[in-house]
C-alpha atoms as a PDB file:
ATOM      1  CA  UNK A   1      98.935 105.533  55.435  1.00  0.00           C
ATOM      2  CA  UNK A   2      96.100 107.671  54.212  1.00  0.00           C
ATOM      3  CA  UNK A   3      94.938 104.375  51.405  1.00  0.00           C
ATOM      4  CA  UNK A   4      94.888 102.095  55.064  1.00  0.00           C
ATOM      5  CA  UNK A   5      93.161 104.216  57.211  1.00  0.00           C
ATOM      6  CA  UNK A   6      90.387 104.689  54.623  1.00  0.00           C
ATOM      7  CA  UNK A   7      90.004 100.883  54.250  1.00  0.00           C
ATOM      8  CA  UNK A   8      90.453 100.248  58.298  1.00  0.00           C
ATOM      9  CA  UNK A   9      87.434 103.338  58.309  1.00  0.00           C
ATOM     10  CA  UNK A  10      85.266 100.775  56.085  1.00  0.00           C
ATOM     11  CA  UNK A  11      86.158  97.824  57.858  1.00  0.00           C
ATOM     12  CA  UNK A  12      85.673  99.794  61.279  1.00  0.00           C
ATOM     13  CA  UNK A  13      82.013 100.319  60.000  1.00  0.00           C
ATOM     14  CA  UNK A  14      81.237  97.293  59.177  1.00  0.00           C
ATOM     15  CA  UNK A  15      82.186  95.828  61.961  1.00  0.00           C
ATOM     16  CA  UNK A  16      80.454  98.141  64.839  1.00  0.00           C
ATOM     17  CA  UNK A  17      77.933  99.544  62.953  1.00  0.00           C
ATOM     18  CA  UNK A  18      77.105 103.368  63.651  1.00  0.00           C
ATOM     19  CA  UNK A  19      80.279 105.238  64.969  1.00  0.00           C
ATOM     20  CA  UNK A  20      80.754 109.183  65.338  1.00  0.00           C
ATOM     21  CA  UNK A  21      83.691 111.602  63.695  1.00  0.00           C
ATOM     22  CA  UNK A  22      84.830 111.724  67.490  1.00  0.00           C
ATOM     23  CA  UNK A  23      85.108 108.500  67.864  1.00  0.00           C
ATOM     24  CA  UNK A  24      86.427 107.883  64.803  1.00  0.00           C
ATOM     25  CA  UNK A  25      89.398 110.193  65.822  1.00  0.00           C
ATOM     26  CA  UNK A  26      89.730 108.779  68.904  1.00  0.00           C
ATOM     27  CA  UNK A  27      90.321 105.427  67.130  1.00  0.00           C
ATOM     28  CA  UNK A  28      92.809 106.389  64.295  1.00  0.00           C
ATOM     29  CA  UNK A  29      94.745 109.340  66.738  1.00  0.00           C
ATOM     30  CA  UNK A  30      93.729 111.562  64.239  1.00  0.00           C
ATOM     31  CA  UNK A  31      91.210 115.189  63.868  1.00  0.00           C
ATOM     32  CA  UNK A  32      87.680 115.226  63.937  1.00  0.00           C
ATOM     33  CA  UNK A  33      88.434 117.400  60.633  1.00  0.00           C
ATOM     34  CA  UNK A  34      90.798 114.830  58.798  1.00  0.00           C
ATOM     35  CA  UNK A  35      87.606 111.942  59.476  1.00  0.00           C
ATOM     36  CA  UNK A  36      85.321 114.494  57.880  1.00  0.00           C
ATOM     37  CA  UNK A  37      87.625 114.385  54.683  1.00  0.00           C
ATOM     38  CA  UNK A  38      88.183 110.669  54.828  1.00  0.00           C
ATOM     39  CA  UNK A  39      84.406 110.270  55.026  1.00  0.00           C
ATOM     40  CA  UNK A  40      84.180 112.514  52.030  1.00  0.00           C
ATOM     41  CA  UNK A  41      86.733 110.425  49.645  1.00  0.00           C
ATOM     42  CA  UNK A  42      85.127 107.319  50.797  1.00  0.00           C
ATOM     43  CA  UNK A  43      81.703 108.481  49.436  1.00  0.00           C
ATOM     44  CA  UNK A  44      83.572 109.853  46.095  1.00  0.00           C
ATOM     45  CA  UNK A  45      84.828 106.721  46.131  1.00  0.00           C
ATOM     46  CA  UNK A  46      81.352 104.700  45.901  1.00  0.00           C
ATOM     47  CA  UNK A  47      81.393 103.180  48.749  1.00  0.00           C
ATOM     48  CA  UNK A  48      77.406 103.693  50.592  1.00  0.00           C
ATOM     49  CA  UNK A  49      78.383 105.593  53.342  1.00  0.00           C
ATOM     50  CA  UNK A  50      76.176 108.254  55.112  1.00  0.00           C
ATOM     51  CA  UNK A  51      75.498 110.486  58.165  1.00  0.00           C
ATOM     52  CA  UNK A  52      72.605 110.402  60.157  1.00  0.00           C
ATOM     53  CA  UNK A  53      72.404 113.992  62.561  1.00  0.00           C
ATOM     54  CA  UNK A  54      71.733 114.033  66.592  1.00  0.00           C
ATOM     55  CA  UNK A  55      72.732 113.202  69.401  1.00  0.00           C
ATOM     56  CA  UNK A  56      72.872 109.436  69.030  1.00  0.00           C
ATOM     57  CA  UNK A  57      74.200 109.882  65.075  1.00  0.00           C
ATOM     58  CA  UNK A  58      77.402 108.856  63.213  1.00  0.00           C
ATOM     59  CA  UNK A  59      78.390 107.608  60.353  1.00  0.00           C
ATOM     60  CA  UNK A  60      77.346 103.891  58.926  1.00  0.00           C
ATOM     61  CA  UNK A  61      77.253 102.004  56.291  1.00  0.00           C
ATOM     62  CA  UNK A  62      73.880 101.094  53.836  1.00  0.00           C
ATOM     63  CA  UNK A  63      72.115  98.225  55.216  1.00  0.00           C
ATOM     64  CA  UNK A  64      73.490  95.084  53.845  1.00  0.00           C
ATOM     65  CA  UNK A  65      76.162  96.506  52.167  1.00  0.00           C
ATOM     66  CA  UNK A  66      79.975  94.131  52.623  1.00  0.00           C
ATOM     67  CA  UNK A  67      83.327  94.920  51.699  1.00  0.00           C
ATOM     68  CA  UNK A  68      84.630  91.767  50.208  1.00  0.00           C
ATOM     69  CA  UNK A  69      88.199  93.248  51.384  1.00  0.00           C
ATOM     70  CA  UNK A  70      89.887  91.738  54.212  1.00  0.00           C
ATOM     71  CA  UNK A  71      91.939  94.896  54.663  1.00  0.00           C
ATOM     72  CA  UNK A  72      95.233  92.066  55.372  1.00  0.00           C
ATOM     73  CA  UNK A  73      98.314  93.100  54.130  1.00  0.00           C
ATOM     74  CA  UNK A  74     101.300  90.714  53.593  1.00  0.00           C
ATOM     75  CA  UNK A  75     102.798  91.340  56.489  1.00  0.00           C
ATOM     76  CA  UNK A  76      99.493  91.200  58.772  1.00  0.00           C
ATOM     77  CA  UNK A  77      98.596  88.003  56.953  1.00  0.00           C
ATOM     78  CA  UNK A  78     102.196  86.833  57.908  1.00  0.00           C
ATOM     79  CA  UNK A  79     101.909  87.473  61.752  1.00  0.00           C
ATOM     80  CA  UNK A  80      99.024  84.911  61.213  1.00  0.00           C
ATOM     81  CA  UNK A  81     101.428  82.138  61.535  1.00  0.00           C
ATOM     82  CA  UNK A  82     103.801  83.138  64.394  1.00  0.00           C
ATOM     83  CA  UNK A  83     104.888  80.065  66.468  1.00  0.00           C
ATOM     84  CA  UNK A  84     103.116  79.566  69.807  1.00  0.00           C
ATOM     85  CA  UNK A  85      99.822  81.139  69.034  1.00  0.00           C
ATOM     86  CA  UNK A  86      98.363  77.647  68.506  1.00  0.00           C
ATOM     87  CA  UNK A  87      99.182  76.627  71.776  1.00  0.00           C
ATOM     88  CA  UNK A  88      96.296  79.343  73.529  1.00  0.00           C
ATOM     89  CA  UNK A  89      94.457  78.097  70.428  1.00  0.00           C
ATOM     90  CA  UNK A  90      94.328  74.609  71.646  1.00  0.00           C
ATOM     91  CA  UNK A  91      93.627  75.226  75.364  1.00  0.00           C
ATOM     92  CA  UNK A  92      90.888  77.440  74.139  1.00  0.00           C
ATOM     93  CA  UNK A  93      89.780  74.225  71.657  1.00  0.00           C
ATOM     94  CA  UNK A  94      89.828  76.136  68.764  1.00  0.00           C
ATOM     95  CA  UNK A  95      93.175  74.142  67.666  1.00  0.00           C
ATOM     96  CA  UNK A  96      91.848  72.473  64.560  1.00  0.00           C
ATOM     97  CA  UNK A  97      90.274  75.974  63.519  1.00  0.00           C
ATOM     98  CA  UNK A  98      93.464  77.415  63.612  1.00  0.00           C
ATOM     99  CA  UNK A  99      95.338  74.711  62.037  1.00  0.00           C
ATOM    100  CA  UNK A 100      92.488  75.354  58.985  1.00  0.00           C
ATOM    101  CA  UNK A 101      92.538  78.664  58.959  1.00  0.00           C
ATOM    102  CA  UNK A 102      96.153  78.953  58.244  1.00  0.00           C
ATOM    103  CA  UNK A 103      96.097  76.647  55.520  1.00  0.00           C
ATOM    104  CA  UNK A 104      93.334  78.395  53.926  1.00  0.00           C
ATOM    105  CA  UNK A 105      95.417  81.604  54.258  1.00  0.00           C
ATOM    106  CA  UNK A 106      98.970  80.107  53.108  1.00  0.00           C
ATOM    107  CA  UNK A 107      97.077  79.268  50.395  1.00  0.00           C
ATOM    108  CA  UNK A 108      96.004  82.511  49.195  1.00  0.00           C
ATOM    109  CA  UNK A 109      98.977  84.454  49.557  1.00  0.00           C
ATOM    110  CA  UNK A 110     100.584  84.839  46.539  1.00  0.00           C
ATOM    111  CA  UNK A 111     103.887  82.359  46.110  1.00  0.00           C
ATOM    112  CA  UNK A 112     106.519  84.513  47.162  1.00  0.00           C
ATOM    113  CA  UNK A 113     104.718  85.191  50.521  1.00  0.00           C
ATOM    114  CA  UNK A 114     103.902  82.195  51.254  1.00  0.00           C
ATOM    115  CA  UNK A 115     107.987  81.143  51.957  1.00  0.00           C
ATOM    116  CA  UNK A 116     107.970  84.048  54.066  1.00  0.00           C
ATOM    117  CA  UNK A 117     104.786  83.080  55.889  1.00  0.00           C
ATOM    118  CA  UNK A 118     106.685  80.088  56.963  1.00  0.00           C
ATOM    119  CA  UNK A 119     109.747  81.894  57.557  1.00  0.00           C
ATOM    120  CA  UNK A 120     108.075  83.675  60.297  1.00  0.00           C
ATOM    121  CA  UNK A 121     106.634  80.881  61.663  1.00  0.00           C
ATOM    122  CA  UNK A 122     110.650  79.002  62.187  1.00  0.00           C
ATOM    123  CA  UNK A 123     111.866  82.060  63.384  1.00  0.00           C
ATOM    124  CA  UNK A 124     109.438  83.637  65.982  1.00  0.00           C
ATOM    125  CA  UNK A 125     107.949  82.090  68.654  1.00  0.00           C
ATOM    126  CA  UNK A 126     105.573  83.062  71.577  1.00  0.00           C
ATOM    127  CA  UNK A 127     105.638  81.102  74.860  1.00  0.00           C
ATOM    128  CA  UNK A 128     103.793  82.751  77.738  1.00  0.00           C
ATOM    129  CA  UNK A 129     104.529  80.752  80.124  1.00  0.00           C
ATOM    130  CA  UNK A 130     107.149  81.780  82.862  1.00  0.00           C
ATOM    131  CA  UNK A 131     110.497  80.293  83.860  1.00  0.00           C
ATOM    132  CA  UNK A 132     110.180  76.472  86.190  1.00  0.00           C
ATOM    133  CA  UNK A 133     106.202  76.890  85.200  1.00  0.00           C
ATOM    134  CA  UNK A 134     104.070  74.475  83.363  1.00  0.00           C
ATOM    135  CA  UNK A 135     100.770  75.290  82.079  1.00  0.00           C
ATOM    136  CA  UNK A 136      98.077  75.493  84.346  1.00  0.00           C
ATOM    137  CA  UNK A 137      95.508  72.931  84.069  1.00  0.00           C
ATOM    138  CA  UNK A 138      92.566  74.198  81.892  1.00  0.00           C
ATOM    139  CA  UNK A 139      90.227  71.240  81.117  1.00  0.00           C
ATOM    140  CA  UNK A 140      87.196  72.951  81.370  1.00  0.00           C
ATOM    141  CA  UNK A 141      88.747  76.237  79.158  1.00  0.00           C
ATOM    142  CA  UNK A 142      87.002  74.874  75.752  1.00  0.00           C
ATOM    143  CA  UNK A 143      83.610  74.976  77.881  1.00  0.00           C
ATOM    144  CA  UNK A 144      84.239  78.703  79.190  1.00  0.00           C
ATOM    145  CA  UNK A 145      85.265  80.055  75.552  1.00  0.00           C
ATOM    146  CA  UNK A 146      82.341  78.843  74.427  1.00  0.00           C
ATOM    147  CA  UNK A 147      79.785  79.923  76.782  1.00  0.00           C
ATOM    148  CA  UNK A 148      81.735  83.246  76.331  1.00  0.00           C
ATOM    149  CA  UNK A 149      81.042  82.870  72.616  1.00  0.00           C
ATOM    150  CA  UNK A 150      77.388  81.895  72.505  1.00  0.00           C
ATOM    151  CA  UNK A 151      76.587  84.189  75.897  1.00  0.00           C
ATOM    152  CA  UNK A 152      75.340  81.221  77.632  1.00  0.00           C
ATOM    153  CA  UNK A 153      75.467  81.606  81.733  1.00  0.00           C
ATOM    154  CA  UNK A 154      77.478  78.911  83.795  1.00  0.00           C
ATOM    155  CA  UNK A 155      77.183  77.672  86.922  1.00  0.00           C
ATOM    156  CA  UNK A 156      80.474  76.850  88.751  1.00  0.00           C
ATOM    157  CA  UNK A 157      82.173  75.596  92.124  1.00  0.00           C
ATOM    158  CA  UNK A 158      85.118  77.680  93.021  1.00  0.00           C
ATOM    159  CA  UNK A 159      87.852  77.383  95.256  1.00  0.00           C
ATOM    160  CA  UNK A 160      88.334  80.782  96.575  1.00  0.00           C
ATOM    161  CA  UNK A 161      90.904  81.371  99.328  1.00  0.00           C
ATOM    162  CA  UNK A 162      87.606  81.286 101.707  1.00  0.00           C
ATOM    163  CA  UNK A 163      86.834  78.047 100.510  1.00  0.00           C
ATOM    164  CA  UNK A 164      84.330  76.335  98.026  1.00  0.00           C
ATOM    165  CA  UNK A 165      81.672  78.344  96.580  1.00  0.00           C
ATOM    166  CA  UNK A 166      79.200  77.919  94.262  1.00  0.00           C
ATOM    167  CA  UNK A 167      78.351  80.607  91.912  1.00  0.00           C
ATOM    168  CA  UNK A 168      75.854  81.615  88.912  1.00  0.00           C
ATOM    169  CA  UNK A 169      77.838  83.712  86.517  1.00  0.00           C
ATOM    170  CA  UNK A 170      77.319  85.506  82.803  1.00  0.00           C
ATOM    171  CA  UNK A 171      81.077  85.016  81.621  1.00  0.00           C
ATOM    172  CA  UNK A 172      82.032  88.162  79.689  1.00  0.00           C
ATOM    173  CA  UNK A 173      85.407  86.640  78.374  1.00  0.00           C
ATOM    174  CA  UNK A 174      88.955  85.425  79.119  1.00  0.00           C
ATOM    175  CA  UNK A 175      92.020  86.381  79.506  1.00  0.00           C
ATOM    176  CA  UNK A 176      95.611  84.524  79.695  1.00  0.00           C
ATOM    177  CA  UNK A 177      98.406  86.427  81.714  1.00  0.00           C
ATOM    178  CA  UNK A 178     101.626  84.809  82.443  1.00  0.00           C
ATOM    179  CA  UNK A 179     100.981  81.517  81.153  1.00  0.00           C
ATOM    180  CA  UNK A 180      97.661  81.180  83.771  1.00  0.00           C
ATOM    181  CA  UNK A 181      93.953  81.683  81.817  1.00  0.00           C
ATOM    182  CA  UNK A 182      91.652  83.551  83.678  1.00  0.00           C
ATOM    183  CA  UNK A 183      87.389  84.117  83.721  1.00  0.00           C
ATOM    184  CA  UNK A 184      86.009  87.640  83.908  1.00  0.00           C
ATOM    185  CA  UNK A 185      82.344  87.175  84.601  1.00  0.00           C
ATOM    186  CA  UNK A 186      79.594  89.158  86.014  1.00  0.00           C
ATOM    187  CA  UNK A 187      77.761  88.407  89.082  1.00  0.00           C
ATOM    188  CA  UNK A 188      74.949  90.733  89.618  1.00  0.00           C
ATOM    189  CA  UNK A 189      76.031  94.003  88.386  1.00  0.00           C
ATOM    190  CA  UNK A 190      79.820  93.391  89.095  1.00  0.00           C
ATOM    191  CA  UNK A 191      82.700  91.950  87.079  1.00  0.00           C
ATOM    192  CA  UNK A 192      84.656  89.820  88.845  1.00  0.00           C
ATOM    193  CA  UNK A 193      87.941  87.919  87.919  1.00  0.00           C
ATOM    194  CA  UNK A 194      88.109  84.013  88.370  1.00  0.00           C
ATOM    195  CA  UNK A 195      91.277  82.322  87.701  1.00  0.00           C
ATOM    196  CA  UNK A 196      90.026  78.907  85.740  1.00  0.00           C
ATOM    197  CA  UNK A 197      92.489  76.437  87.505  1.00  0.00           C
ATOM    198  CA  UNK A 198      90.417  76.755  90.528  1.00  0.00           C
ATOM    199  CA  UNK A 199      87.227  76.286  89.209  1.00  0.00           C
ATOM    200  CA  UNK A 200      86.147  72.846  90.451  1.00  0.00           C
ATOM    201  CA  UNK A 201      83.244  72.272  88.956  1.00  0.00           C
ATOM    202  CA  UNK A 202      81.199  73.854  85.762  1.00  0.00           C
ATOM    203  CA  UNK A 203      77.952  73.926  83.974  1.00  0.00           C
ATOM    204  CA  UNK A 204      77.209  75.551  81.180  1.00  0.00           C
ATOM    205  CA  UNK A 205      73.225  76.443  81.491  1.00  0.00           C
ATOM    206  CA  UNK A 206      70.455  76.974  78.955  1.00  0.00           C
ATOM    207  CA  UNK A 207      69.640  80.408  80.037  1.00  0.00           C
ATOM    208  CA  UNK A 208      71.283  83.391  77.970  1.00  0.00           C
ATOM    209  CA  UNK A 209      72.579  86.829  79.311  1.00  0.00           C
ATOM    210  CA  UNK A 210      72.877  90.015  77.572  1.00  0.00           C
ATOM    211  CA  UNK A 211      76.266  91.123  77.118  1.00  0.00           C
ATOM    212  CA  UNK A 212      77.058  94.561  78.617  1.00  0.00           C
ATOM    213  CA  UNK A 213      77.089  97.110  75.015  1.00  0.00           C
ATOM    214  CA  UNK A 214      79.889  99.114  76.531  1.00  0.00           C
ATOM    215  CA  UNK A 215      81.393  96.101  77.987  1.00  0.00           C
ATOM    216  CA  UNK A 216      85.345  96.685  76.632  1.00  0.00           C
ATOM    217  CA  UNK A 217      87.378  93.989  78.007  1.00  0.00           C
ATOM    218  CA  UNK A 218      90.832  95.044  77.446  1.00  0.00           C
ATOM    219  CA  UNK A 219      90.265  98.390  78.922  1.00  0.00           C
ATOM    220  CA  UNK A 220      88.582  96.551  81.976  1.00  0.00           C
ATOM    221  CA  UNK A 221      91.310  94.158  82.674  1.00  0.00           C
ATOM    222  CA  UNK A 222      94.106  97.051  82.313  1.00  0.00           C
ATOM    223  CA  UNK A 223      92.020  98.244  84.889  1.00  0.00           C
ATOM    224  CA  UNK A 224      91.515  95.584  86.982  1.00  0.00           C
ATOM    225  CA  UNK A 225      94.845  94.782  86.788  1.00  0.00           C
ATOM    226  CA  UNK A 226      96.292  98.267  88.007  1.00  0.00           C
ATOM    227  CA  UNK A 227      93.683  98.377  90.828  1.00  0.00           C
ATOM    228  CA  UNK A 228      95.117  94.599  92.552  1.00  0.00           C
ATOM    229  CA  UNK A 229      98.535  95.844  92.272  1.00  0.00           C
ATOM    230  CA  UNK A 230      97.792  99.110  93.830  1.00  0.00           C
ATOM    231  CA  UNK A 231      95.887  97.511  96.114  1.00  0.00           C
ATOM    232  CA  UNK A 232      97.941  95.103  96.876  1.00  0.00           C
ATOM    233  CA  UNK A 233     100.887  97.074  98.682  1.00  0.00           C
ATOM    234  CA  UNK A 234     100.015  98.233 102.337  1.00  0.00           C
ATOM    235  CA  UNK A 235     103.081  99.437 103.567  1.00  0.00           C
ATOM    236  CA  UNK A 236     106.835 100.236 102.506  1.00  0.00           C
ATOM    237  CA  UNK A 237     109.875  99.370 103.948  1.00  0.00           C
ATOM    238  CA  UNK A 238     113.699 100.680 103.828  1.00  0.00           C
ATOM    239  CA  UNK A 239     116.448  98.950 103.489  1.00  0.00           C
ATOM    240  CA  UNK A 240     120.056  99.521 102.216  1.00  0.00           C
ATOM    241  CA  UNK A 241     121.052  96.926  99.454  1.00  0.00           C
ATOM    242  CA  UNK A 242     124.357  95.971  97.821  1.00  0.00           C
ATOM    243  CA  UNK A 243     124.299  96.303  94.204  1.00  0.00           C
ATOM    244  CA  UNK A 244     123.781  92.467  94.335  1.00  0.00           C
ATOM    245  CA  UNK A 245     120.560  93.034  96.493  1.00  0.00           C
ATOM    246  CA  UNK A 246     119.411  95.865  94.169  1.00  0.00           C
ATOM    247  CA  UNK A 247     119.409  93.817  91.268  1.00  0.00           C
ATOM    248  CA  UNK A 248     117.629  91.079  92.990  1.00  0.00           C
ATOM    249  CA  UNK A 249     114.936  93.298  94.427  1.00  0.00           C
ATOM    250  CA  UNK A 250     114.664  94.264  90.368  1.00  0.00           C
ATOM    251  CA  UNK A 251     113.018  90.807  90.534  1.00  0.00           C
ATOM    252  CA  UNK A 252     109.778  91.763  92.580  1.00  0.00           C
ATOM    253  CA  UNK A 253     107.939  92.928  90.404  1.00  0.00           C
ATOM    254  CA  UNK A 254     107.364  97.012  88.595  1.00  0.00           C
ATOM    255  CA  UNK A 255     106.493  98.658  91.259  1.00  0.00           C
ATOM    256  CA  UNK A 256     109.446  97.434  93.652  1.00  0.00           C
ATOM    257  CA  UNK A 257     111.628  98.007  90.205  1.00  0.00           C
ATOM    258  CA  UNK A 258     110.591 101.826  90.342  1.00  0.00           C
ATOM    259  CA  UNK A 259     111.510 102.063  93.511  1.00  0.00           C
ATOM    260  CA  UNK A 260     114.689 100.484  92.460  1.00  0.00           C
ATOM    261  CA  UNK A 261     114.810 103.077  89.991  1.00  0.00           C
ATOM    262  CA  UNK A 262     114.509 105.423  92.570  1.00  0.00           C
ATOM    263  CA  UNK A 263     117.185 104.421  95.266  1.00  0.00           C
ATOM    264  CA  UNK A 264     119.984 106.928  96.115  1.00  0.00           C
ATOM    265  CA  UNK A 265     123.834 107.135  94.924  1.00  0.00           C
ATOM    266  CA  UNK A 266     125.641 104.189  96.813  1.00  0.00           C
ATOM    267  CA  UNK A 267     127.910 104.903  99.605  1.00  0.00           C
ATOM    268  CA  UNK A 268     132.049 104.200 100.328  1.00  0.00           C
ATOM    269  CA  UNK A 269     131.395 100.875 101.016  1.00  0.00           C
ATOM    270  CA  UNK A 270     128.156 100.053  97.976  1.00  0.00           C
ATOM    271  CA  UNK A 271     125.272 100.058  99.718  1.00  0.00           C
ATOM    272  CA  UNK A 272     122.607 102.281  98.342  1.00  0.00           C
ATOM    273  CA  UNK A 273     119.243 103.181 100.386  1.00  0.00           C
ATOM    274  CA  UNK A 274     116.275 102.064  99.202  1.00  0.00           C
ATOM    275  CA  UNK A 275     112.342 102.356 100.154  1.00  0.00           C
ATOM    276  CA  UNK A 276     110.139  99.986  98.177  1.00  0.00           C
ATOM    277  CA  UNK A 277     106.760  98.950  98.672  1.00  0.00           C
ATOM    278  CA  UNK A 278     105.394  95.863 100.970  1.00  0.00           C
ATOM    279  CA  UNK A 279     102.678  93.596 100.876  1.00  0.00           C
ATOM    280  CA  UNK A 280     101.731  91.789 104.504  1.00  0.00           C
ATOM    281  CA  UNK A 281     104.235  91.631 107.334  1.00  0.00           C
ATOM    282  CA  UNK A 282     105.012  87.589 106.879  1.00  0.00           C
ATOM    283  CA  UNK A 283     105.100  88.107 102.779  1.00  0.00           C
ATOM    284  CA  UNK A 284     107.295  90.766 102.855  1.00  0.00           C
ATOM    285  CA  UNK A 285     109.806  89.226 105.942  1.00  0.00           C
ATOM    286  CA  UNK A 286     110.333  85.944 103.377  1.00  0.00           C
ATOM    287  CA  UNK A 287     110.860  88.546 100.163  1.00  0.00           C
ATOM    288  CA  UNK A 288     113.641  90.093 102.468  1.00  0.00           C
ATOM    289  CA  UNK A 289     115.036  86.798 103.202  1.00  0.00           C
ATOM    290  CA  UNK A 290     115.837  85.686 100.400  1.00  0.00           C
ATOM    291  CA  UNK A 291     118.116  88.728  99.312  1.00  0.00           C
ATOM    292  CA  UNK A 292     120.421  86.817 102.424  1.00  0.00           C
ATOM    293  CA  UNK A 293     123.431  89.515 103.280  1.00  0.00           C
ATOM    294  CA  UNK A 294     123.040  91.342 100.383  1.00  0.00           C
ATOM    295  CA  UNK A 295     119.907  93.563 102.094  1.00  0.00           C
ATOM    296  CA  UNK A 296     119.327  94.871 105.572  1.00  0.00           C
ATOM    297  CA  UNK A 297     116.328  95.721 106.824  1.00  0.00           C
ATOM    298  CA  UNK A 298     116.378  99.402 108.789  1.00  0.00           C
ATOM    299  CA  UNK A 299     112.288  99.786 108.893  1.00  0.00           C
ATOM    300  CA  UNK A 300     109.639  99.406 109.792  1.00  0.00           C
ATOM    301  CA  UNK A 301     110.657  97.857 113.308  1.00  0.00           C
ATOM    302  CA  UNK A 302     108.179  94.421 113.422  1.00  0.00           C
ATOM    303  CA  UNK A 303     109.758  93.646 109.533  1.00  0.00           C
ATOM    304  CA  UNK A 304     113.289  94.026 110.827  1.00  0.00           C
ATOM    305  CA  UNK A 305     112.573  91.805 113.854  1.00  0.00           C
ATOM    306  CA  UNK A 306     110.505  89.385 111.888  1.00  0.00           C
ATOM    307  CA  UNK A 307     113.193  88.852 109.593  1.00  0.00           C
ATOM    308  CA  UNK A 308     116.018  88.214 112.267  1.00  0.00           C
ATOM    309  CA  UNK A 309     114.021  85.674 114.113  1.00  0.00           C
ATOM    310  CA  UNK A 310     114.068  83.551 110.367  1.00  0.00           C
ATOM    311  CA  UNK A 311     117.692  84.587 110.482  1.00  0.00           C
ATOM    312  CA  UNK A 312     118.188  82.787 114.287  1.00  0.00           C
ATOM    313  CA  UNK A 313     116.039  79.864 113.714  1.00  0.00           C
ATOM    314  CA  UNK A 314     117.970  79.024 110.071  1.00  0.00           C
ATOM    315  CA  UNK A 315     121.519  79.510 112.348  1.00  0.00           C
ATOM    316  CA  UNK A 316     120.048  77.383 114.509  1.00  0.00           C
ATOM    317  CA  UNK A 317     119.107  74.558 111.976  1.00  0.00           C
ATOM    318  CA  UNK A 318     122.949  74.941 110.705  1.00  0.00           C
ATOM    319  CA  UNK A 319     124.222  75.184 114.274  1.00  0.00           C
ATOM    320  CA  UNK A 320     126.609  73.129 116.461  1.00  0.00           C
ATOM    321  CA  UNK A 321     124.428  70.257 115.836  1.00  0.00           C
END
């Protein structure tokens, strides 16, 4: 543990550049103390490292100095060749890459890792993509990566739910959730998030942006993403569910699955109360639908109505007639 931390330490370095013991710790979850030491058996060790003092110092590396380590061990190298990856890695056009890099890889691992290279690629397999879904159209995905790549601004019509719009945008990078890729690009000062199957039209332009230093993209999209859910929810309702409905409302997503969670012993006859958030009045009324018998609606008022005028106007469908 101590032997990989060093190397990631080197790696980390030469890679970013300057970082501090603090951040340093923050990285590896360990003391400001135990990076001091590390630091110290890295220089015993030869390799050029030093500490510049002040506010804006750290530790780096000598100019032009390069590990010639990859810091891969066999089993990182293995992941390398898990099944599915290549399928991002062709929407993304970097297929061929891919298909190289591996090669190039497979053949440097020693024999006997090689067979379980492949192994790993016959027995695991990603596929993001949900349940009755195909992949979303993403023509214009190889374009995006790389005007992501070279920091190149685009110029794009989007279909928003307000309509077309045309937009001038630095993209800061992209991001595939559930099978569907998505842009995160800066207009003026603010990141916004563009989902590519709706962009109707794109140009990548000449002029070049400067990428945001502290830009983290991970931590933004987390964020992002816990913001629109939270967001999204603007009221509750109650019901009481049969174990049937429960596990069905399981199905709605985490925060409806908390509430789940949450829901109170059944009673003689199996129905357990429940509160779980809502999103708009007509949204919600066709989530409660489809539970059928197996969920009644007790509040608010307008969702309980709502939902039995669906009920009378589906009896009436199925009627006499």
């Amino acid at each position: 543990m101590r032997a990989s931390r060093l190397l990631s330490i080197l790696l980390l370095l030469q890679t970013r550049g300057r970082m501090s013991a603090e951040q340093l710790a923050a990285e590896f979850e360990v003391s400001v103390r135990t990076i001091y030491r590390d630091i110290d058996e890295l220089s015993a060790a030869g390799a050029p490292v030093y500490a510049e003092r002040g506010r804006s110092g750290g530790f780096q590396l000598m100019d032009g100095y390069r590990t010639r380590l990859t810091g891969l061990t066999d089993a990182e190298a293995e992941t390398l060749f898990l099944g599915g990856v290549g399928g991002a890695a062709a929407q993304l056009g970097l297929e061929e890459a891919m298909a190289t890099t591996q090669l190039k890889l497979l053949a440097a691992l020693p024999p006997e890792r090689q067979a379980a290279a492949e192994r790993i690629a016959a027995r695991f397999h990603l596929d993001p993509v949900g349940w009755y879904r195909t992949p979303e159209e993403a023509a214009r995905l190889p374009a995006i990566a790389q005007a992501v790549w070279n920091g190149r601004r685009l110029r794009m019509t989007y279909e928003s739910w307000k309509g077309l719009v045309e937009r001038e945008a630095d993209p800061l990078g992209v991001v595939l959730k559930g099978g569907v890729w998505y842009l995160v690009a800066r207009v003026g000062k603010t990141a916004r998030t563009y989902r590519v199957s709706n962009i109707r039209g794109l140009e990548v332009l000449e002029a070049a942006f400067e990428r945001p230093k502290d830009f983290d993209l991970a931590a933004w999209w987390a964020e992002a993403a816990r913001r629109f859910e939270s967001e999204l929810f603007t009221g509750e309702a109650r019901l009481r569910a049969t174990a049937a409905g429960l596990k069905r409302l399981r199905n709605l997503g985490a925060a409806v699955q908390a509430a789940v969670d949450a829901a109170g012993p059944a009673d003689a006859e199996g129905w357990s109360e429940v509160v779980i958030p809502t999103e708009s009045l007509e949204h919600a009324a066709g989530e409660m639908f489809r539970l059928g018998v197996e969920a009644e609606v007790l509040a608010p008022p307008e969702l309980r109505t709502r939902v039995g005028e669906m009920a009378r106007r589906l009896a009436g469908m199925y009627g006499a007639g």
